[in-house]
Structures are given as structure tokens and as C-alpha cells.
PDB file of N, CA and C in Angstrom:
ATOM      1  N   UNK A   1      19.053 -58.928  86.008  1.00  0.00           N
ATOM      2  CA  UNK A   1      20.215 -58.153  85.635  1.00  0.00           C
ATOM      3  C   UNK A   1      21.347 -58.493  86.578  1.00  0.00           C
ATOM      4  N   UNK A   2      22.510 -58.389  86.062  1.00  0.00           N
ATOM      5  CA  UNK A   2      23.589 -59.220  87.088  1.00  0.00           C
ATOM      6  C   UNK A   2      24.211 -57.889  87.040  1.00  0.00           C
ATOM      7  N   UNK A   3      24.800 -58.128  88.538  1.00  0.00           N
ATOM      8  CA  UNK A   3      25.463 -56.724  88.902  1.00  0.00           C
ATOM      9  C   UNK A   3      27.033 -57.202  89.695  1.00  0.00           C
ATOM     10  N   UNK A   4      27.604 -57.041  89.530  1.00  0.00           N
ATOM     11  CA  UNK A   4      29.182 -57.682  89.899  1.00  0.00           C
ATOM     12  C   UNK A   4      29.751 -57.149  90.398  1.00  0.00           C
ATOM     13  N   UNK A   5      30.397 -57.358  91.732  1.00  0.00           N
ATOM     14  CA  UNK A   5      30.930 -56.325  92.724  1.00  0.00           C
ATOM     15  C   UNK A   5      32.618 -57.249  92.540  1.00  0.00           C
ATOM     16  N   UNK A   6      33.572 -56.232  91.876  1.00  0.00           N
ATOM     17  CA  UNK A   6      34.801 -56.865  91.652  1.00  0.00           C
ATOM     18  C   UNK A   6      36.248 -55.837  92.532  1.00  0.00           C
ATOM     19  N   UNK A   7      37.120 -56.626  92.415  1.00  0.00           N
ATOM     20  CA  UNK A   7      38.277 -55.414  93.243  1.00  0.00           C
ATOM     21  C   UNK A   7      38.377 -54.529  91.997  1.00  0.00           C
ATOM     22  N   UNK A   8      39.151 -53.760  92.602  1.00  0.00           N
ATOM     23  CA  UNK A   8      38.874 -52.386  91.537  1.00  0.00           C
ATOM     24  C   UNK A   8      40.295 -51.920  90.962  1.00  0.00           C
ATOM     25  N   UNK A   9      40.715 -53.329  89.993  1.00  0.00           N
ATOM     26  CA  UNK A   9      41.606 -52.888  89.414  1.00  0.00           C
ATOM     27  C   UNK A   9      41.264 -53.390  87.780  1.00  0.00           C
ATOM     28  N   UNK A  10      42.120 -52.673  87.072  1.00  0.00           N
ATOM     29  CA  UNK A  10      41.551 -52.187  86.002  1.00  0.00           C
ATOM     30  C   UNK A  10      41.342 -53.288  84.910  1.00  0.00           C
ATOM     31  N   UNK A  11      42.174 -54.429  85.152  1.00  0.00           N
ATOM     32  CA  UNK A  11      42.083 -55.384  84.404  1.00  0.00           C
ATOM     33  C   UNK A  11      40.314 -56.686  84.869  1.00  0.00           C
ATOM     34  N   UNK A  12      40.165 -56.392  86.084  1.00  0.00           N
ATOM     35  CA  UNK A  12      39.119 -56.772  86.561  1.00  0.00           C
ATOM     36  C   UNK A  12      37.994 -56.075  86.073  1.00  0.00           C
ATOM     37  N   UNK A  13      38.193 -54.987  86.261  1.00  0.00           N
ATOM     38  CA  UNK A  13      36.941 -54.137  85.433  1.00  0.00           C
ATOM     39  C   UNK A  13      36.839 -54.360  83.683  1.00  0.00           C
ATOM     40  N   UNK A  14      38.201 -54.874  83.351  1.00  0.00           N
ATOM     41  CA  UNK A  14      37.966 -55.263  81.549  1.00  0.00           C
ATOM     42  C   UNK A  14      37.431 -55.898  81.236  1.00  0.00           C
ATOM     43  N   UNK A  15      37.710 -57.265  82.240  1.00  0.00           N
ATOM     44  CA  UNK A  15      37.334 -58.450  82.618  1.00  0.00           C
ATOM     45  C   UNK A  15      36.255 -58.368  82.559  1.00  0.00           C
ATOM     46  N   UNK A  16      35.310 -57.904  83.554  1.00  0.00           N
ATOM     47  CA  UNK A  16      33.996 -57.759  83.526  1.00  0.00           C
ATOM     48  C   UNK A  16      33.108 -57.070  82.450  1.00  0.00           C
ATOM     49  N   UNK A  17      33.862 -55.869  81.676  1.00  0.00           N
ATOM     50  CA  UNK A  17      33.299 -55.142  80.652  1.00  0.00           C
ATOM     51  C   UNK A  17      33.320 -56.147  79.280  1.00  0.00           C
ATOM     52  N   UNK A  18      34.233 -57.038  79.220  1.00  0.00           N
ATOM     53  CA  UNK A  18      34.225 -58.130  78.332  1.00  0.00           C
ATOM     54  C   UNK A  18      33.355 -58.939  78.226  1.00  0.00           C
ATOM     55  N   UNK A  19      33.181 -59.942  79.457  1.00  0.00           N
ATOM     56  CA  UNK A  19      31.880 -60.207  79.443  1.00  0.00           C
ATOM     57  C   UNK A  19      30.423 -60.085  79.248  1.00  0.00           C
ATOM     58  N   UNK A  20      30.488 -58.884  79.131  1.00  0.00           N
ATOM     59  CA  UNK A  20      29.525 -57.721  78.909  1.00  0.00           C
ATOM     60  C   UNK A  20      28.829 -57.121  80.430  1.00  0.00           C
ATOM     61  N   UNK A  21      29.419 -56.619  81.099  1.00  0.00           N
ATOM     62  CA  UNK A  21      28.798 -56.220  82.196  1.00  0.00           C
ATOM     63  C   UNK A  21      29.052 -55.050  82.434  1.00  0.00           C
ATOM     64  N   UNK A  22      27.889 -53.652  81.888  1.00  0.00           N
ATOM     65  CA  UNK A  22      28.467 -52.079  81.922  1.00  0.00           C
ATOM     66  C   UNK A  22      28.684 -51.733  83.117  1.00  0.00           C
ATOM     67  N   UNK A  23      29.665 -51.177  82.995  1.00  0.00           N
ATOM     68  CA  UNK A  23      30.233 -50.588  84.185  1.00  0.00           C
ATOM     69  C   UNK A  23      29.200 -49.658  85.220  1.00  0.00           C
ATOM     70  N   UNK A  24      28.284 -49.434  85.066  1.00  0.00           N
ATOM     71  CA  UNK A  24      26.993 -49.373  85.605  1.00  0.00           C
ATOM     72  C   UNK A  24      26.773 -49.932  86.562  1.00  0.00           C
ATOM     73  N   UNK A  25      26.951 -51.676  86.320  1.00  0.00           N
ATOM     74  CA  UNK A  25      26.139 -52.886  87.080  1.00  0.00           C
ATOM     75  C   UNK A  25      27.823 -53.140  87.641  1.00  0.00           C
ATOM     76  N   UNK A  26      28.766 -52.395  88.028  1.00  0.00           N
ATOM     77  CA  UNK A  26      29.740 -53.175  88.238  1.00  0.00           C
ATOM     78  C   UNK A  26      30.144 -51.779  89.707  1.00  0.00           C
ATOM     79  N   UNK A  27      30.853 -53.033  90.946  1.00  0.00           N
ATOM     80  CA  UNK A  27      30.745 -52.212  92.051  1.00  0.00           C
ATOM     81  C   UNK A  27      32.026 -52.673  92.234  1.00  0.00           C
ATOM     82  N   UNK A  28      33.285 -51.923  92.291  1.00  0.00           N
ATOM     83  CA  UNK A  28      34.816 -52.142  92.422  1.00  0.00           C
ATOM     84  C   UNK A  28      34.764 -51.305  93.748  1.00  0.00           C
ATOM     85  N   UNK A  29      35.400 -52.909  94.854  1.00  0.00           N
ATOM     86  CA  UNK A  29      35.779 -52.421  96.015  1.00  0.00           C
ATOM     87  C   UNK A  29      36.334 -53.393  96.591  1.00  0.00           C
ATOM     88  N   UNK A  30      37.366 -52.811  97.729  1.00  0.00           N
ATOM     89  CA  UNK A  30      38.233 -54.396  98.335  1.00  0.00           C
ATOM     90  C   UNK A  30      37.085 -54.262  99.806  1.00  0.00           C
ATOM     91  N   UNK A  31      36.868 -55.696  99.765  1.00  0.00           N
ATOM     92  CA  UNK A  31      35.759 -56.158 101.062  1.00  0.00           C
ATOM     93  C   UNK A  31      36.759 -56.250 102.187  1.00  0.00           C
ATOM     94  N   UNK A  32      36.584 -56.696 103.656  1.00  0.00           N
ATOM     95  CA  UNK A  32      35.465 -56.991 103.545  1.00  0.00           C
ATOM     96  C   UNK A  32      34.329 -55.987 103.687  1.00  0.00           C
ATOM     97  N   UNK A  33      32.953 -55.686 103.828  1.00  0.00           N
ATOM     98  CA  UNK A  33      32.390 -54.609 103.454  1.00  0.00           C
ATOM     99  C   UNK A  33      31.132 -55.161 104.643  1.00  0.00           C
ATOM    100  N   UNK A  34      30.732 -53.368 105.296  1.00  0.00           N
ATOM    101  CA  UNK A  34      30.140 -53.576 106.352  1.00  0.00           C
ATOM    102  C   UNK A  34      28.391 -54.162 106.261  1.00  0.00           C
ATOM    103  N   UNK A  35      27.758 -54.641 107.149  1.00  0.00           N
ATOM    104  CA  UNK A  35      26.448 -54.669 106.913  1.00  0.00           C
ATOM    105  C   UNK A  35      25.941 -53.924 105.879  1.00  0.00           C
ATOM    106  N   UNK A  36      25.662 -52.459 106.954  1.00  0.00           N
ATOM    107  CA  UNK A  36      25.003 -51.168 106.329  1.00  0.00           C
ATOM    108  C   UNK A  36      25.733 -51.268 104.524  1.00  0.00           C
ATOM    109  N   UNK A  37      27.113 -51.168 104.337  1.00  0.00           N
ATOM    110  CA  UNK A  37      27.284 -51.215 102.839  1.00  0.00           C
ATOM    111  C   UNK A  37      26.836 -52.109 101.942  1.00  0.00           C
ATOM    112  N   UNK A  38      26.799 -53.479 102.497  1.00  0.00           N
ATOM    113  CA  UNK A  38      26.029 -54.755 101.988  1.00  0.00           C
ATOM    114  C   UNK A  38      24.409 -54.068 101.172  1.00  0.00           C
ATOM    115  N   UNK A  39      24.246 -54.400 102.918  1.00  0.00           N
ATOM    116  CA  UNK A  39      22.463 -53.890 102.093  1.00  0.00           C
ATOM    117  C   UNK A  39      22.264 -52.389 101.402  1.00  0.00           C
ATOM    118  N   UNK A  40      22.898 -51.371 101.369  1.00  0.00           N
ATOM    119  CA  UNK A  40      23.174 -50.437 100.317  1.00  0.00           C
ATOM    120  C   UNK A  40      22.814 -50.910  98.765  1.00  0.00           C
ATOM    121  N   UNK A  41      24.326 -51.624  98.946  1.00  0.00           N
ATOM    122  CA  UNK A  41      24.125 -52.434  97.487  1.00  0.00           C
ATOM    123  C   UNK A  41      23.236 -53.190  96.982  1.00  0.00           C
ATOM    124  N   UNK A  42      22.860 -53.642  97.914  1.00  0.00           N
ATOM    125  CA  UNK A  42      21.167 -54.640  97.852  1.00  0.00           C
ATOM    126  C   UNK A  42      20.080 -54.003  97.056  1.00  0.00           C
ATOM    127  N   UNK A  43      19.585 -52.742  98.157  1.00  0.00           N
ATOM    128  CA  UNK A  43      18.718 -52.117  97.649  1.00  0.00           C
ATOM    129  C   UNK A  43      19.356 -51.086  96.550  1.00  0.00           C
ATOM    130  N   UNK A  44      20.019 -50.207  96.279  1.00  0.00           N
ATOM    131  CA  UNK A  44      20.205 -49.878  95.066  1.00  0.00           C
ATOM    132  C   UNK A  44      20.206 -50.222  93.790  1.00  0.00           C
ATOM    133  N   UNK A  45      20.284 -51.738  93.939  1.00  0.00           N
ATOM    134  CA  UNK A  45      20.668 -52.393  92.223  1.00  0.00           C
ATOM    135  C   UNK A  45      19.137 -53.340  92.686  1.00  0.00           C
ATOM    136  N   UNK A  46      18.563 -53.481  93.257  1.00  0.00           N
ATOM    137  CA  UNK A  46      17.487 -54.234  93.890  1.00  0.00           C
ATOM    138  C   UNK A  46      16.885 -55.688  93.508  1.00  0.00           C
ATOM    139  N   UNK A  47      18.724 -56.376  94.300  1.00  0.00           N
ATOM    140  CA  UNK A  47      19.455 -57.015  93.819  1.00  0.00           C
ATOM    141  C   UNK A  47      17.885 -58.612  94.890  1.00  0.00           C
ATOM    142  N   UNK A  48      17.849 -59.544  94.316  1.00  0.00           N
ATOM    143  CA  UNK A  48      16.680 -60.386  94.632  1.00  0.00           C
ATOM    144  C   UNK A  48      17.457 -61.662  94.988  1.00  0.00           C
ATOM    145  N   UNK A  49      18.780 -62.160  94.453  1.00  0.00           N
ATOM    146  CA  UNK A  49      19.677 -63.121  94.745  1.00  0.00           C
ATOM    147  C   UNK A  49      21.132 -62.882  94.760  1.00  0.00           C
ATOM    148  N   UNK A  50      21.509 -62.644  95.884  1.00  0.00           N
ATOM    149  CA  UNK A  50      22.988 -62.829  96.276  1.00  0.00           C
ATOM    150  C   UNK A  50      23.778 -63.988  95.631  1.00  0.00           C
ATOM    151  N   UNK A  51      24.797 -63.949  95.076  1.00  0.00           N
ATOM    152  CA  UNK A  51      25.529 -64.814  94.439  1.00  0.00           C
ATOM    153  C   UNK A  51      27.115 -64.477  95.400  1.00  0.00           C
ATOM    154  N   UNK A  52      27.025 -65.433  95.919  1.00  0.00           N
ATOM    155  CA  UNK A  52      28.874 -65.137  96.742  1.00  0.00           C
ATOM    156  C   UNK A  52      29.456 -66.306  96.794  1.00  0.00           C
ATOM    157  N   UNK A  53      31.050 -66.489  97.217  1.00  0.00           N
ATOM    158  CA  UNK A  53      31.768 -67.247  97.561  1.00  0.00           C
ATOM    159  C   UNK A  53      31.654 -67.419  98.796  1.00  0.00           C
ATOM    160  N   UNK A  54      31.750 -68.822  99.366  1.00  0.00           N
ATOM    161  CA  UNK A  54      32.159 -69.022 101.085  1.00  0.00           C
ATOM    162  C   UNK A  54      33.665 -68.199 101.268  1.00  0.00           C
ATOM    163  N   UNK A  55      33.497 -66.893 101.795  1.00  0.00           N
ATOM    164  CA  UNK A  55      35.566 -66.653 102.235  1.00  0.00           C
ATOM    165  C   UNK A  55      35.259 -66.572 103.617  1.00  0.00           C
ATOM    166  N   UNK A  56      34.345 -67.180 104.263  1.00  0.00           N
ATOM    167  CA  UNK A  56      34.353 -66.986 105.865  1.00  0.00           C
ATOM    168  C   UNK A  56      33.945 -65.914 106.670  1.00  0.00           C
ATOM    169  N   UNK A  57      34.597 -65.749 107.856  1.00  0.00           N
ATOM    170  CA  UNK A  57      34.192 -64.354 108.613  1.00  0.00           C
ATOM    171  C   UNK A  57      35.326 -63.235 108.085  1.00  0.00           C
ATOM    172  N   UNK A  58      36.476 -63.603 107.716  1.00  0.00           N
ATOM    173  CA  UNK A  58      36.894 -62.486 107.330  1.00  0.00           C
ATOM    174  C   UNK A  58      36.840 -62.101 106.010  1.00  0.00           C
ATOM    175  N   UNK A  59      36.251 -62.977 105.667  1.00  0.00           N
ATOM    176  CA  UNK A  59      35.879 -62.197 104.115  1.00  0.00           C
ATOM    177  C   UNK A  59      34.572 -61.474 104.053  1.00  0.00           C
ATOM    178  N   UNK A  60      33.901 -61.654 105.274  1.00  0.00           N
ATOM    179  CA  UNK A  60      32.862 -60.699 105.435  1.00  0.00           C
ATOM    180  C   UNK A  60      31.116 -61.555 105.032  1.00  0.00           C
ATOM    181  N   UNK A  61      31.627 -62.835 105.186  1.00  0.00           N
ATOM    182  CA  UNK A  61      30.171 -63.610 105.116  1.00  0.00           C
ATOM    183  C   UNK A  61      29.308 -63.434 105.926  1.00  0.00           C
ATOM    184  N   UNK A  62      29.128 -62.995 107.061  1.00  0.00           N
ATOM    185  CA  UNK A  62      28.168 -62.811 108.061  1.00  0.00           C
ATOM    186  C   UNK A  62      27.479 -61.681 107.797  1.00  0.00           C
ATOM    187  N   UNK A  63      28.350 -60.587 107.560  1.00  0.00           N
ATOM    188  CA  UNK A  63      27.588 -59.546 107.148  1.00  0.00           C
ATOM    189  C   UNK A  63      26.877 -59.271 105.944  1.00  0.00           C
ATOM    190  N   UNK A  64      27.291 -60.199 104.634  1.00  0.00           N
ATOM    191  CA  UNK A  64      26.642 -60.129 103.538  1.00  0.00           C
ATOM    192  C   UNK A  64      25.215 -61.025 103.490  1.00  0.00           C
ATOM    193  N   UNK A  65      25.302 -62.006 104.003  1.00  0.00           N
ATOM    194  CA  UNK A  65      23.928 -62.740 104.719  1.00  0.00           C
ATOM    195  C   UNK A  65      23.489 -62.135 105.682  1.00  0.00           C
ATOM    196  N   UNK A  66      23.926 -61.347 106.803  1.00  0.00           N
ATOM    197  CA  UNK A  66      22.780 -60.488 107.420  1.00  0.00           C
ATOM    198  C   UNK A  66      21.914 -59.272 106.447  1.00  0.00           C
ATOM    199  N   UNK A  67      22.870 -58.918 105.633  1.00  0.00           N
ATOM    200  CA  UNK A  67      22.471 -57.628 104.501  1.00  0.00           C
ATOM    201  C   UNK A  67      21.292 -58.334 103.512  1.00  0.00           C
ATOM    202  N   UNK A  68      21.246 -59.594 103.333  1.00  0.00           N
ATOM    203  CA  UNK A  68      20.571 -60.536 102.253  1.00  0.00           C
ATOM    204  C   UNK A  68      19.069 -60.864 103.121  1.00  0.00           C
ATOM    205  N   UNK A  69      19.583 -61.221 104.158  1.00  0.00           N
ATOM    206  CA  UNK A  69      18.004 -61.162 105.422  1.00  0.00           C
ATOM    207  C   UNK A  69      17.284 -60.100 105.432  1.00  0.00           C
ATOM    208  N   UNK A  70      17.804 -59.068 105.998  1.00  0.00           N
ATOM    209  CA  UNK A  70      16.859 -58.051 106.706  1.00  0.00           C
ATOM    210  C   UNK A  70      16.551 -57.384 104.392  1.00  0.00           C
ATOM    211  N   UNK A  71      16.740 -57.461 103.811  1.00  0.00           N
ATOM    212  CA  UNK A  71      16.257 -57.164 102.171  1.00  0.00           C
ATOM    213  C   UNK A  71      15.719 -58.284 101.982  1.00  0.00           C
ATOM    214  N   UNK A  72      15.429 -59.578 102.567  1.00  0.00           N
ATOM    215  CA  UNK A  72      14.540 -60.861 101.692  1.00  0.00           C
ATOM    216  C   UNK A  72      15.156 -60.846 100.253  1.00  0.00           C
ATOM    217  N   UNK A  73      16.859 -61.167 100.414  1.00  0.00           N
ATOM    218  CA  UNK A  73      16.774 -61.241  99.592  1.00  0.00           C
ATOM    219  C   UNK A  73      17.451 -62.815  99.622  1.00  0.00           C
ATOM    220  N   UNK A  74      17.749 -63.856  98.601  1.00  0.00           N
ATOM    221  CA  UNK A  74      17.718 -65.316  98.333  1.00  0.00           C
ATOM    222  C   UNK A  74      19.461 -64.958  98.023  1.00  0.00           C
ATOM    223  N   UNK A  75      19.822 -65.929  98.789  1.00  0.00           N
ATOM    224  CA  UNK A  75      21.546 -66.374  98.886  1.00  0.00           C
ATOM    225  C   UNK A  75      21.818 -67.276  98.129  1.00  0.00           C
ATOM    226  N   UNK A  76      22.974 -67.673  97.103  1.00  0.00           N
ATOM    227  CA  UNK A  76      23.298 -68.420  96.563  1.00  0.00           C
ATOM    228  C   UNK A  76      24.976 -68.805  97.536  1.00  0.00           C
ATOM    229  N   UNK A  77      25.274 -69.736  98.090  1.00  0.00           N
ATOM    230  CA  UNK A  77      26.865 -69.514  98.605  1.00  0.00           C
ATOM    231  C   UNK A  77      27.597 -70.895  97.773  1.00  0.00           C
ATOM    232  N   UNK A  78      29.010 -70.345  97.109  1.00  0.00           N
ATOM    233  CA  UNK A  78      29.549 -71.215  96.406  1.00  0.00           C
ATOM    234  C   UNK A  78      30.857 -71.450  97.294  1.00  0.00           C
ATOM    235  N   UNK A  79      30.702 -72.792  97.144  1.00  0.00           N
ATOM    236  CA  UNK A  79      32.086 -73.445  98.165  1.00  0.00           C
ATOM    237  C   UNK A  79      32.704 -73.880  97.266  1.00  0.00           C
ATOM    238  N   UNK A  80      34.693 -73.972  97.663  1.00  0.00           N
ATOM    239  CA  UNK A  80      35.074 -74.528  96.863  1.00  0.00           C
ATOM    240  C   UNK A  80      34.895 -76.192  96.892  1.00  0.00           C
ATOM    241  N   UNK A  81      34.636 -76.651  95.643  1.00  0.00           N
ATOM    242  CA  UNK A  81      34.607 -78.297  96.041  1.00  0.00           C
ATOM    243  C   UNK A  81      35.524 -78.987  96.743  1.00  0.00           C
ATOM    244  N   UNK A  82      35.030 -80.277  97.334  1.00  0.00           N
ATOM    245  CA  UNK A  82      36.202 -81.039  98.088  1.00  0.00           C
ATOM    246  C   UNK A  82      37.282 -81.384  96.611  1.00  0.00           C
ATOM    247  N   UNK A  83      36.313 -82.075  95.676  1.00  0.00           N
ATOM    248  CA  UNK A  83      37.446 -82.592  94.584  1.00  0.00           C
ATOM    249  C   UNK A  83      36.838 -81.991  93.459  1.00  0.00           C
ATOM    250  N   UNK A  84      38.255 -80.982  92.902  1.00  0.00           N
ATOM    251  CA  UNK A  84      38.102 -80.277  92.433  1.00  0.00           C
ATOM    252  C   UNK A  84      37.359 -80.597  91.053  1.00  0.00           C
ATOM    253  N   UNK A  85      37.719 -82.250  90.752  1.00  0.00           N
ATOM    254  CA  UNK A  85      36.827 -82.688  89.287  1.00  0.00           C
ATOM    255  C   UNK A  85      35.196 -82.309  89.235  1.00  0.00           C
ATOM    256  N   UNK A  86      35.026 -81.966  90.234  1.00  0.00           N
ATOM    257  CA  UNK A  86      33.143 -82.051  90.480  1.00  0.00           C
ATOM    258  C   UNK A  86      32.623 -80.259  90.851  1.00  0.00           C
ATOM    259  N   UNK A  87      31.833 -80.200  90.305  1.00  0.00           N
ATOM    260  CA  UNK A  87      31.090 -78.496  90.661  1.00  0.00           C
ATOM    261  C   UNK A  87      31.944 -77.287  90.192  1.00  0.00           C
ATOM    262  N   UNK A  88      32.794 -77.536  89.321  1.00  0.00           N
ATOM    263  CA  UNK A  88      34.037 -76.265  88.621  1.00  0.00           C
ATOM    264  C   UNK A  88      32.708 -76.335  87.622  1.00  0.00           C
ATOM    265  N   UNK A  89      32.997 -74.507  87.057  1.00  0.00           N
ATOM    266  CA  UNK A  89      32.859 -74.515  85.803  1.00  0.00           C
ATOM    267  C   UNK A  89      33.993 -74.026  85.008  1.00  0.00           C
ATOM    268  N   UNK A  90      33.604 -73.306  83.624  1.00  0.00           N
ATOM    269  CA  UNK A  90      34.856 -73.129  82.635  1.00  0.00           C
ATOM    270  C   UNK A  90      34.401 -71.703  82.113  1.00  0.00           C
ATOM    271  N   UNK A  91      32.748 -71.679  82.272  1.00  0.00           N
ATOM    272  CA  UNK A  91      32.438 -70.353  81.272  1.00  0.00           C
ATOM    273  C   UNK A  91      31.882 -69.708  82.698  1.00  0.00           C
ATOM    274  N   UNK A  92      31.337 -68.275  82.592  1.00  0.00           N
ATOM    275  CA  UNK A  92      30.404 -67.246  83.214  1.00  0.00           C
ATOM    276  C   UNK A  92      28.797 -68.281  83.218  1.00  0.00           C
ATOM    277  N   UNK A  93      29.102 -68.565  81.749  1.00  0.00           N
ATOM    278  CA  UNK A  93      27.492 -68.411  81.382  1.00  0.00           C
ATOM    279  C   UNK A  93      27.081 -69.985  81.909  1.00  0.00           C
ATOM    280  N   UNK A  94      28.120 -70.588  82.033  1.00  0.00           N
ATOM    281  CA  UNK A  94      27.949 -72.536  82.621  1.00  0.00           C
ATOM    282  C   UNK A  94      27.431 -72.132  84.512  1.00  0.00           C
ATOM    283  N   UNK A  95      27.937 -70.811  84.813  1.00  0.00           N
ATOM    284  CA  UNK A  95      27.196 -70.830  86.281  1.00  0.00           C
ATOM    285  C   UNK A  95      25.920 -70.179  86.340  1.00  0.00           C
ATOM    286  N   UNK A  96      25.826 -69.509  85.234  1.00  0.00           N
ATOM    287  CA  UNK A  96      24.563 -68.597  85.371  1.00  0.00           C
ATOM    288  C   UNK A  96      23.469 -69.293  85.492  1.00  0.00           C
ATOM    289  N   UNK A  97      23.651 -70.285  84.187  1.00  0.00           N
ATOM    290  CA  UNK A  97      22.992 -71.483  84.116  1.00  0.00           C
ATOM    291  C   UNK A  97      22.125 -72.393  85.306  1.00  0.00           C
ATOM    292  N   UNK A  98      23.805 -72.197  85.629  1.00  0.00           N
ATOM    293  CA  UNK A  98      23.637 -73.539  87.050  1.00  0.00           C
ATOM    294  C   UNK A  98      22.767 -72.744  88.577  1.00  0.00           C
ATOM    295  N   UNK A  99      22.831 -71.274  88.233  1.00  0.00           N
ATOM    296  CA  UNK A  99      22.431 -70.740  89.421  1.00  0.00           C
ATOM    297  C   UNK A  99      20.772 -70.183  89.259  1.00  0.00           C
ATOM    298  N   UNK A 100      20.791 -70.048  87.816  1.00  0.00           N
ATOM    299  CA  UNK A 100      19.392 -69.844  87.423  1.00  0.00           C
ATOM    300  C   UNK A 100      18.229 -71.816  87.602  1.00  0.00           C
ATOM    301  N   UNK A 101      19.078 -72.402  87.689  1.00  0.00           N
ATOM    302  CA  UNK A 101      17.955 -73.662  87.254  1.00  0.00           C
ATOM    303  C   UNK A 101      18.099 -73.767  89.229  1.00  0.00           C
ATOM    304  N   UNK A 102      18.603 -73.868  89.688  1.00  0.00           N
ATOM    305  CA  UNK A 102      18.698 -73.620  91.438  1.00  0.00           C
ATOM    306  C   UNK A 102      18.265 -72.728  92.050  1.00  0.00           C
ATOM    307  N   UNK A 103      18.017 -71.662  92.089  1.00  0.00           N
ATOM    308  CA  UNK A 103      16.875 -70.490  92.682  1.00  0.00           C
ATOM    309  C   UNK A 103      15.474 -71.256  92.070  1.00  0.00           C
ATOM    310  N   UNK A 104      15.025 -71.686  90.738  1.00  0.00           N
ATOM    311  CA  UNK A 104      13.618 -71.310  90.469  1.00  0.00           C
ATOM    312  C   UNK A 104      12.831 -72.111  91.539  1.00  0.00           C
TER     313      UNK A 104
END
């Protein structure tokens, strides 16, 4: 079950409800966000693979990989490519893809 932690404005949340993601599985908040809140979210949605962007230390990467450790839970980290022709996708479902055949 995919659970999507987006900023919490309203067109982001459409965004996501479009896709089909009930607002349920959807966590609107501006990061960066502490340990303790990390793994919150972890274990509540009892979440087994982290899916994030590289935004560094101030985007709060250290703490979302410490939150992903101490839960065992499996990190996915997406960098942006050097050239941009290579590793973009276009759809949701072209990464899901790509992130499901890479965990198994």
C-alpha cells in the first residue's frame, strides 16, 4: 500500500487523490521532519520501504534513514540524474514499476 507524505496544499492533495491515493494513506506536512516523527510514520502506516528523494541534510535525510534503521525498514533514495535523458520517468506508475522490480 503506498502512503504519500506531500506538502499540504490543496492542489497537492488533488494531485494525489487523482492518482488514486485516499486521503487516508496521504500525510501533508512541510519537512524537514524530526527522527521521532519519521519513525511515527513508519510504524503507523507500517510502512516496509521508504521511497525518498536525496534533498540532503536539510531536507532532513539523516533523520529519515535513521527512522528507516532503528524500524528495519528498506530505503529506496532517488537522486536527481547527472543527465537528465537517463533515470526520469513520465508516469507514477513507470516508478512504481521501477521501484518494485529493485527492492525484490
Amino acid at each position: 500500500t503506498l502512503v504519500a507524505r506531500i506538502l499540504p496544499h490543496e492542489d497537492s492533495l488533488l494531485a494525489a487523490e487523482v492518482v488514486g491515493i485516499p486521503r487516508e494513506r496521504i500525510v501533508a506536512g512541510r519537512g524537514p521532519f524530526s527522527l521521532e516523527e519519521n519513525l511515527s510514520t513508519i510504524r503507523r502506516f507500517h510502512i516496509g520501504c521508504l521511497v525518498t528523494k536525496d534533498s540532503g541534510e536539510a531536507g532532513g535525510v539523516p533523520a529519515k534513514i535513521e527512522a528507516a534503521r532503528q524500524a528495519g525498514c528498506k530505503v529506496v533514495m532517488v537522486a536527481r540524474p547527472k543527465d537528465a535523458s537517463k533515470g526520469t520517468f513520465s508516469s507514477l506508475d513507470d516508478v512504481v514499476s521501477e521501484v518494485k522490480a529493485r527492492v525484490r
